[in-house]
Protein backbone atom coordinates (compact mmCIF):
# COMPACT_ATOMS: atom_id res chain seq x y z
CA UNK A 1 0.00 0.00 0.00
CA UNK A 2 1.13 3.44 -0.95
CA UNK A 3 3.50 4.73 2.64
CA UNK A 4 2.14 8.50 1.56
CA UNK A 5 -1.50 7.22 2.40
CA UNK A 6 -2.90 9.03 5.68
CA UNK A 7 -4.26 6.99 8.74
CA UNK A 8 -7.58 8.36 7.66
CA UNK A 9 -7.23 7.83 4.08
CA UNK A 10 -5.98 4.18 5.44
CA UNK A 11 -9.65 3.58 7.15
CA UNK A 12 -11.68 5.02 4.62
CA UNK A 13 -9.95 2.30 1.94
CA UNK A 14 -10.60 -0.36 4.70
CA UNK A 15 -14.22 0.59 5.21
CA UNK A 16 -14.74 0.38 1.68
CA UNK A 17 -13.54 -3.05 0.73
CA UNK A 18 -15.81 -5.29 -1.41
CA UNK A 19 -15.09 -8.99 -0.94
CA UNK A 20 -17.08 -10.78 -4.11
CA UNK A 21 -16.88 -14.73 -4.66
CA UNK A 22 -18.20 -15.67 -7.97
CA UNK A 23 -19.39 -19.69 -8.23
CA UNK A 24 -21.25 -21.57 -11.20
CA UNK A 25 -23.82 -23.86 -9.40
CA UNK A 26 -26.12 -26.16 -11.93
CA UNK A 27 -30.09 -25.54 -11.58
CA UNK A 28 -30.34 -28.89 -10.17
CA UNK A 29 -27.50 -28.16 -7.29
CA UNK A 30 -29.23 -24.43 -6.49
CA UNK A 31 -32.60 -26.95 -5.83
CA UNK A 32 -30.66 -28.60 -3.37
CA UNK A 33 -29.25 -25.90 -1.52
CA UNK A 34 -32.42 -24.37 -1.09
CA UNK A 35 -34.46 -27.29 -0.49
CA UNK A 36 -32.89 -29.61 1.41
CA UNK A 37 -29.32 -27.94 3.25
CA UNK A 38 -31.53 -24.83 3.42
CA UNK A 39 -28.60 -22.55 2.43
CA UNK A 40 -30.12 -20.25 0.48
CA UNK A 41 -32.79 -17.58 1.62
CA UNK A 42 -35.27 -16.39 -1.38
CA UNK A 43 -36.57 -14.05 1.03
CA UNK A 44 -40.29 -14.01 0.37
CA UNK A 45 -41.29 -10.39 2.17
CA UNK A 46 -38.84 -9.08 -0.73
CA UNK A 47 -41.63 -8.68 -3.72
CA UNK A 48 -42.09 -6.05 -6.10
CA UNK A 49 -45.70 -5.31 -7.40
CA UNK A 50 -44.22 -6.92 -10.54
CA UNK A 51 -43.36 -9.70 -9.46
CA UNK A 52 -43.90 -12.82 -12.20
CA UNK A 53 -47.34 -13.73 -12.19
CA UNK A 54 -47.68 -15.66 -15.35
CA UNK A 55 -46.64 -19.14 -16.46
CA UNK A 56 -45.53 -17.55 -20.01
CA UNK A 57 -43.05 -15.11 -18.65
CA UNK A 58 -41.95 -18.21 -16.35
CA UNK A 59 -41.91 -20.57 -19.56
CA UNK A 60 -39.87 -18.51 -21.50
CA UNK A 61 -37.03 -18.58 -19.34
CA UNK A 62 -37.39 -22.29 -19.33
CA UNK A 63 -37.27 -22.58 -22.91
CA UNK A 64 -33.82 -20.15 -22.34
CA UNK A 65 -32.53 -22.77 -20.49
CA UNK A 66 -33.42 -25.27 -23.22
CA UNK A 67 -31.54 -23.38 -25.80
CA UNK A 68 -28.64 -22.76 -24.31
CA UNK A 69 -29.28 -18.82 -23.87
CA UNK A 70 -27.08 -17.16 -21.22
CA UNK A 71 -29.07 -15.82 -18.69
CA UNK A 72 -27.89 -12.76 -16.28
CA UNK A 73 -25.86 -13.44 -13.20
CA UNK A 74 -27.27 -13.81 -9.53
CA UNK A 75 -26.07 -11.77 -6.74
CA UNK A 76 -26.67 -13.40 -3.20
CA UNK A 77 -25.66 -11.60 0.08
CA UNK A 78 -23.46 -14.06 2.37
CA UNK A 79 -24.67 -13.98 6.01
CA UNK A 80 -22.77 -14.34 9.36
CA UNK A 81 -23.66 -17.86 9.62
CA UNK A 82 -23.34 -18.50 6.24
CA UNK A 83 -26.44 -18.50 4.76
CA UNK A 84 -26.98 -17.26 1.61
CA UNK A 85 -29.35 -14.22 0.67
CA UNK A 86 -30.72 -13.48 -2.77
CA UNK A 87 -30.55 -10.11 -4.03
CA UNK A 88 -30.97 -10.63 -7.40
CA UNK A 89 -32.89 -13.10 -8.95
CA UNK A 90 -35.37 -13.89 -7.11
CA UNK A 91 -38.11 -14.67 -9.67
CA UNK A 92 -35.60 -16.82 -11.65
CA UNK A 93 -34.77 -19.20 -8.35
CA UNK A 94 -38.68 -19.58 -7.63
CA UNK A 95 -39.15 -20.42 -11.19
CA UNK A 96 -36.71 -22.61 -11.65
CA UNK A 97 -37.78 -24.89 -8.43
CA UNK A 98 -41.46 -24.61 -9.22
CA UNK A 99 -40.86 -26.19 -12.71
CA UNK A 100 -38.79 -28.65 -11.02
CA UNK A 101 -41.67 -29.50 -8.59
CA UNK A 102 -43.93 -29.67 -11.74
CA UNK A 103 -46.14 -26.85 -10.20
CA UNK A 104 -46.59 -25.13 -13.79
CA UNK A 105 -46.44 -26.45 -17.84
CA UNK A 106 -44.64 -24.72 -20.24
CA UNK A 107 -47.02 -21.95 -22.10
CA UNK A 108 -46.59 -19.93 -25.23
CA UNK A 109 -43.49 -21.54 -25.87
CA UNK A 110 -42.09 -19.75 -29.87
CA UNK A 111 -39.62 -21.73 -30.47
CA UNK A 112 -40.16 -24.77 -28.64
CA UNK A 113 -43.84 -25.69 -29.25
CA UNK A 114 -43.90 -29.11 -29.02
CA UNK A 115 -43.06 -28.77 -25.54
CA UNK A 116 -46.27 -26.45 -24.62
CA UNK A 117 -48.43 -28.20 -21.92
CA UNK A 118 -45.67 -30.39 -20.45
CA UNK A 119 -44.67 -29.96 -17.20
CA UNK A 120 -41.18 -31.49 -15.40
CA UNK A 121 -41.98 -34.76 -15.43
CA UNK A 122 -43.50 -35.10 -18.82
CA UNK A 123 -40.16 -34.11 -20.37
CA UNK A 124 -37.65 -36.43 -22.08
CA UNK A 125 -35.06 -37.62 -20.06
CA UNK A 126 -31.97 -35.79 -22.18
CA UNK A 127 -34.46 -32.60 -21.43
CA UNK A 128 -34.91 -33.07 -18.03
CA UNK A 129 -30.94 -33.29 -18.04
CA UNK A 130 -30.26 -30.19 -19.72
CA UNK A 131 -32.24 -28.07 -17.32
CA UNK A 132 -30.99 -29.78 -14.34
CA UNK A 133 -27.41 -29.41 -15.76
CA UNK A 134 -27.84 -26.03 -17.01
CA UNK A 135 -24.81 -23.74 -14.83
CA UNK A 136 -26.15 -20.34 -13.52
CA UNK A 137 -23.04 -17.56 -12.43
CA UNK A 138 -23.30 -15.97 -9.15
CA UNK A 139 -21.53 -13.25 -7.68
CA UNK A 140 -21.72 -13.79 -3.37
CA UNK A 141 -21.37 -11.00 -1.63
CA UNK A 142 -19.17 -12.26 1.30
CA UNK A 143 -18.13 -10.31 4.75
CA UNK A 144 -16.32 -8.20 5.81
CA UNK A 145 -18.22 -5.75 3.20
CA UNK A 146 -19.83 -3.16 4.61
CA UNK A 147 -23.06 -2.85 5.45
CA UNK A 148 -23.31 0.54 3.20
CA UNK A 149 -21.11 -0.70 0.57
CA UNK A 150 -23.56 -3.63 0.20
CA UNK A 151 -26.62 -1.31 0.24
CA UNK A 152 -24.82 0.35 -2.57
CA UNK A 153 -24.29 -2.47 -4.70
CA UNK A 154 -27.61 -3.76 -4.35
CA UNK A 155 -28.54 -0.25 -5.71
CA UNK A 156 -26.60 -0.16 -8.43
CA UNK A 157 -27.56 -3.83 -9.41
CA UNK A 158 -31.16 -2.85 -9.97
CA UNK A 159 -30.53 0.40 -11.92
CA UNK A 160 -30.87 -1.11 -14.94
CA UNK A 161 -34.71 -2.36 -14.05
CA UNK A 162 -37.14 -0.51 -12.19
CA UNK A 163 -35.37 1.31 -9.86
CA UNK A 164 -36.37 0.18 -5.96
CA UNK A 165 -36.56 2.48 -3.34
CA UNK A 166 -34.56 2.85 -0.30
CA UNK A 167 -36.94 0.86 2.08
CA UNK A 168 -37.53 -2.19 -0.61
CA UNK A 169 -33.77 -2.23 -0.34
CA UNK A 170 -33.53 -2.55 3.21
CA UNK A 171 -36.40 -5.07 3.35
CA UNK A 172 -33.95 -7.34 1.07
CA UNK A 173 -30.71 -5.98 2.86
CA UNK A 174 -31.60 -6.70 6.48
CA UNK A 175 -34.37 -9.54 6.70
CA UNK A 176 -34.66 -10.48 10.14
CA UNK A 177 -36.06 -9.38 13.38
CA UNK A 178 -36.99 -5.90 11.64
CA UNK A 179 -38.50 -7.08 8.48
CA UNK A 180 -40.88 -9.06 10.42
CA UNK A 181 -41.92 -6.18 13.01
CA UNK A 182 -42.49 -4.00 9.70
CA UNK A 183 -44.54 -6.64 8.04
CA UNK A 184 -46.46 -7.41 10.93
CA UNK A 185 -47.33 -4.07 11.95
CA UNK A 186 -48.16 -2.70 8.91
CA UNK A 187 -50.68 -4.62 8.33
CA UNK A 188 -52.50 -4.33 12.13
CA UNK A 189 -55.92 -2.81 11.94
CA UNK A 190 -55.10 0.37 13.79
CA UNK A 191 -52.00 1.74 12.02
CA UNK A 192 -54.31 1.36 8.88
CA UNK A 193 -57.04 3.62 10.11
CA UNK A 194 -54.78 5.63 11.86
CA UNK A 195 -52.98 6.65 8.19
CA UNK A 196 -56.78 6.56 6.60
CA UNK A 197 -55.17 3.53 5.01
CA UNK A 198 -53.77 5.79 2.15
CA UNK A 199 -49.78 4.36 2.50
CA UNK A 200 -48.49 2.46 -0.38
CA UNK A 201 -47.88 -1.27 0.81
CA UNK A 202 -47.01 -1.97 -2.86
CA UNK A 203 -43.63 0.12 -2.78
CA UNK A 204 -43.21 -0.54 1.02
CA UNK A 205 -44.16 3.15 2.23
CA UNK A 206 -46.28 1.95 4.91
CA UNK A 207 -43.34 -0.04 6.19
CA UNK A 208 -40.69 2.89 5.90
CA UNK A 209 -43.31 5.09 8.29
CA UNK A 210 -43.54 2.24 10.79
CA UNK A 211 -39.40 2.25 10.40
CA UNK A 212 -39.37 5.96 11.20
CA UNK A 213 -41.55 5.65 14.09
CA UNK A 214 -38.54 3.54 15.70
CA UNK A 215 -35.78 5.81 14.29
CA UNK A 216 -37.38 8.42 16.67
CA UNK A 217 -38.04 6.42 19.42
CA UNK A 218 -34.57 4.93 19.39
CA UNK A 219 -33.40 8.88 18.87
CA UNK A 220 -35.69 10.67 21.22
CA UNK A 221 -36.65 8.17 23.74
CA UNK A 222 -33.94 5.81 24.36
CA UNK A 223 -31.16 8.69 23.02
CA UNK A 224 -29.25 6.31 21.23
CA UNK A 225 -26.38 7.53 19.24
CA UNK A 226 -26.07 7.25 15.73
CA UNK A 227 -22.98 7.27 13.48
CA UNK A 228 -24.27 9.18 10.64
CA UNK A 229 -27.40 11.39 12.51
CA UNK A 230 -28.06 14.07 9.82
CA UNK A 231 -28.26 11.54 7.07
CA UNK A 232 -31.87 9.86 7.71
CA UNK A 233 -31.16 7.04 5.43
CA UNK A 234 -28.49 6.25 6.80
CA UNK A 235 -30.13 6.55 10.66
CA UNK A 236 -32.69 4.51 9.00
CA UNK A 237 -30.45 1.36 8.02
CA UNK A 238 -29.23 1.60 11.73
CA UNK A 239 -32.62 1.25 13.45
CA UNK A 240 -33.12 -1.75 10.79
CA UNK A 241 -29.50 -3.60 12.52
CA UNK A 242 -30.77 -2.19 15.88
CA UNK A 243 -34.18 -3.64 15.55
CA UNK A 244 -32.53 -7.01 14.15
CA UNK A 245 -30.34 -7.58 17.55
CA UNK A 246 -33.60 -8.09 19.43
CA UNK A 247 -35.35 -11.60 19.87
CA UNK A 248 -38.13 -9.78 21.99
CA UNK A 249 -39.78 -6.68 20.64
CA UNK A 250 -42.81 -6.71 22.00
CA UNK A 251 -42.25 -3.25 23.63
CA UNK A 252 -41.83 -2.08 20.09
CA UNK A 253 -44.91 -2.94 19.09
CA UNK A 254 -46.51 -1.64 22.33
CA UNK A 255 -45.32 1.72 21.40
CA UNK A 256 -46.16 2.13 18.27
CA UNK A 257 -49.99 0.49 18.78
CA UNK A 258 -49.94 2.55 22.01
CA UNK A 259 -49.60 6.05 19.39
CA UNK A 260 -51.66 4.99 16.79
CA UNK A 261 -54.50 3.94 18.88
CA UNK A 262 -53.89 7.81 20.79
CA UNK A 263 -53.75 9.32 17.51
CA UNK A 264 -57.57 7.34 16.22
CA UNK A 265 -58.81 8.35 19.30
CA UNK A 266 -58.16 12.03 18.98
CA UNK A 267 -58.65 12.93 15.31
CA UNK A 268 -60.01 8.97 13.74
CA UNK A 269 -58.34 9.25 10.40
CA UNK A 270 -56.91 12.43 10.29
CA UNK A 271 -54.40 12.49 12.87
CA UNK A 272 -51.48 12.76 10.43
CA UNK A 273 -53.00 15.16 8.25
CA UNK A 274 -53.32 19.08 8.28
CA UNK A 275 -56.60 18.95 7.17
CA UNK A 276 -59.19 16.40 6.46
CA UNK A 277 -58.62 16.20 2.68
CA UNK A 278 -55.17 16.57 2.70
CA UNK A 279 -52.27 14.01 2.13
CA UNK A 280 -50.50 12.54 4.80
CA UNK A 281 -47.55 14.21 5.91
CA UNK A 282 -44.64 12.30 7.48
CA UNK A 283 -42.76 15.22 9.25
CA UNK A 284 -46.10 14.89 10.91
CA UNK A 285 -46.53 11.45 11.79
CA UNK A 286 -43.01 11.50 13.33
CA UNK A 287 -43.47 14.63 15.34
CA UNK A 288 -47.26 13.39 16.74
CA UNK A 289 -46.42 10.09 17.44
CA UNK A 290 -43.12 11.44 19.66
CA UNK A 291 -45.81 13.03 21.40
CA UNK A 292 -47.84 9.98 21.89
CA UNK A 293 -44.91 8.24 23.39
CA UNK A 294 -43.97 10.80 26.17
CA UNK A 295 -47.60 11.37 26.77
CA UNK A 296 -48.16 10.64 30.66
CA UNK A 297 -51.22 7.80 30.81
CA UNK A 298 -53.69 9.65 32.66
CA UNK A 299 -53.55 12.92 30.24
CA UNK A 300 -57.31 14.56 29.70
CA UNK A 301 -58.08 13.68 25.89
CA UNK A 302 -60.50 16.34 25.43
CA UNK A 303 -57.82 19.32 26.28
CA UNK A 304 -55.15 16.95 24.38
CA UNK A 305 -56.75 17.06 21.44
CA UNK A 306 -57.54 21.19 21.70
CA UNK A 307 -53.76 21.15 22.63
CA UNK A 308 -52.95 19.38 19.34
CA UNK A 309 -55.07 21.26 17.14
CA UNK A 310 -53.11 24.43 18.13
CA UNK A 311 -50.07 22.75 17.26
CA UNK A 312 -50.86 21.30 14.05
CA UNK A 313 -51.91 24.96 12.83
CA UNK A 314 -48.72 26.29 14.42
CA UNK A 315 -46.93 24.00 12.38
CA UNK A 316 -48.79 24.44 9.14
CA UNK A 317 -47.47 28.35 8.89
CA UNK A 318 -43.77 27.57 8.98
CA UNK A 319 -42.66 27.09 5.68
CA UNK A 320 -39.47 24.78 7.67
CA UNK A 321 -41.63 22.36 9.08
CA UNK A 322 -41.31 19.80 6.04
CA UNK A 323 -37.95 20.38 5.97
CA UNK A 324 -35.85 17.10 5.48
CA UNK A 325 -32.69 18.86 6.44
CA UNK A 326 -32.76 16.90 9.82
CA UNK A 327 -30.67 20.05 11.62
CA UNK A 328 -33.37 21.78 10.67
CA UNK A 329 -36.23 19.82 12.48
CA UNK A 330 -35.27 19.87 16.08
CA UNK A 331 -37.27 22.75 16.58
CA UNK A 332 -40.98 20.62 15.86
CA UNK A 333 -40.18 18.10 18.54
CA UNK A 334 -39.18 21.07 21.62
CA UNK A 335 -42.11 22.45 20.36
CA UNK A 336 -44.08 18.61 21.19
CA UNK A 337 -41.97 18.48 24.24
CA UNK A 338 -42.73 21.90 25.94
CA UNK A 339 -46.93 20.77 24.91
CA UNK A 340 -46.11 17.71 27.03
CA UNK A 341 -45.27 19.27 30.00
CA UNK A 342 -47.51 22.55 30.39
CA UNK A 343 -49.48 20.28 32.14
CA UNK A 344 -47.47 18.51 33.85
């Protein structure tokens, strides 16, 4: 390494260091892996709205196989225990196994017709050979990479489809603990009423709300200290490893249920809203539900809700409010904090 290369210089190369493996596996050894050592994880919460739906999109890359056509490389994500974690590729896997487990026939085939209607098992041997055979490339992402540096990649990788959003990428980049909590409690009755169900589930919006919930909680309540604090996505991949450490999170969810059932109770579906016909507004949501959490049990509703009003208009005449500069916001949440305790 270059002597004239500062210490800091040093760690910044060392933080940035991409460790890729890149294997050939045949169709018929991916099966195994996945089905019976379990190695791979397909990661089912990790679905576009486009996902394949049709068994002639699914047939055609069968027949690819058939004819020898190269098909693009799959990118897994290497795990701690060493599990493996698809990134890319997804669709292809399931296919691939569901045609093995004869669980579709081949449709719309154009250049192999004679094969339309046969499934798997209704295939000539030497067919039935070729697929199995058939070798797929992989690039594994392996550790020590970075957690960023791997959010990066998995960006750039799906640049050249549609283009997913940051919370679709941490849904695929850090499927545990958190990606279950999201799932679950996005789809709870009261969070849905509570956002007059208008959050996109499709694109995962309803999820990255429920995600920023915690980022304050973890900020505000428990003052934990992140690396990177004015950079919300960034503070947001750290709640999703925070939230991932915990076997337990029961007290999670007894927050957040805890402010959306506050915030139904005060203003039904309108809570996160400036007024009734308006869209929902997240700088909002975070800055009510902070409220909700510091909110002392026995607080009188009736002058809550008065309380709140006032607020919400206070907040509608200052051009900063919806700010995303996160310096910017620490005014909204004294403001929450000094409502909280004229009472008190």
């Amino acid at each position: 390494m270059n002597k004239n290369i500062s210490d800091n210089e040093d760690n910044n190369y060392l933080n940035t260091i991409v460790k890729i493996d890149k294997v050939q596996y045949s169709l018929y050894e991916l099966k195994r892996k996945y089905e019976e050592r379990q190695d791979i994880i397909l990661n089912p919460d990790f679905q576009r709205g486009k996902a394949w739906k049709t068994d002639r999109q699914k047939s055609e890359l069968i027949e690819s196989v058939l004819m020898g056509v190269p098909i693009p490389v799959f990118y897994f994500f290497e795990t701690k225990n060493g599990a493996m974690e698809v990134v890319d590729g997804r669709q292809r896997i399931t296919t691939f196994i569901d045609f093995f487990n004869n669980q579709f026939p081949l449709t719309y085939l154009p250049y192999l017709s004679d094969l339309n209607t046969k499934y798997f098992k209704d295939l000539p041997l030497r067919l039935q050979a070729k697929i199995e055979d058939y070798q797929i490339t992989i690039n594994i992402i392996q550790p020590p990479t970075p957690e960023r540096i791997k959010f990066d990649i998995f960006n750039r990788i799906n640049r050249g489809g549609t283009e997913l959003n940051h919370q679709e990428m941490r849904n695929a980049l850090y499927h545990g603990s958190a990606t279950d909590l999201l799932k679950e409690l996005s789809q709870i009755d009261i969070f849905k009423k509570a956002t007059d169900d208008k959050l996109n589930s499709n694109v995962m919006e309803d999820r990255e709300w429920i995600l920023r919930f915690f980022y304050i909680y973890l900020l505000k309540i428990k003052n934990w200290k992140f690396i990177y604090l004015y950079d919300i996505n960034e503070c947001l991949d750290e709640t999703m490893t925070y939230l991932n450490g915990f076997d337990d999170l029961d007290s999670f969810k007894y927050e957040f249920t805890k402010a959306m059932e506050i915030s139904y109770e005060l203003f039904d579906a309108d809570g996160f809203k400036f007024n009734k016909n308006d869209n929902l507004n997240m700088n909002l949501f975070e800055t009510l539900s902070y409220l909700y959490m510091i909110l002392d049990e026995d607080r009188d509703m009736k002058d809550l809700k008065i309380k709140v009003e006032d607020l919400k208009e206070d907040f509608q005449e200052m051009d900063e409010f919806n700010s995303e500069d996160l310096k910017e916001n620490q005014f909204r949440f004294d403001m929450v904090y000094d409502l909280k305790d004229e009472d008190d």
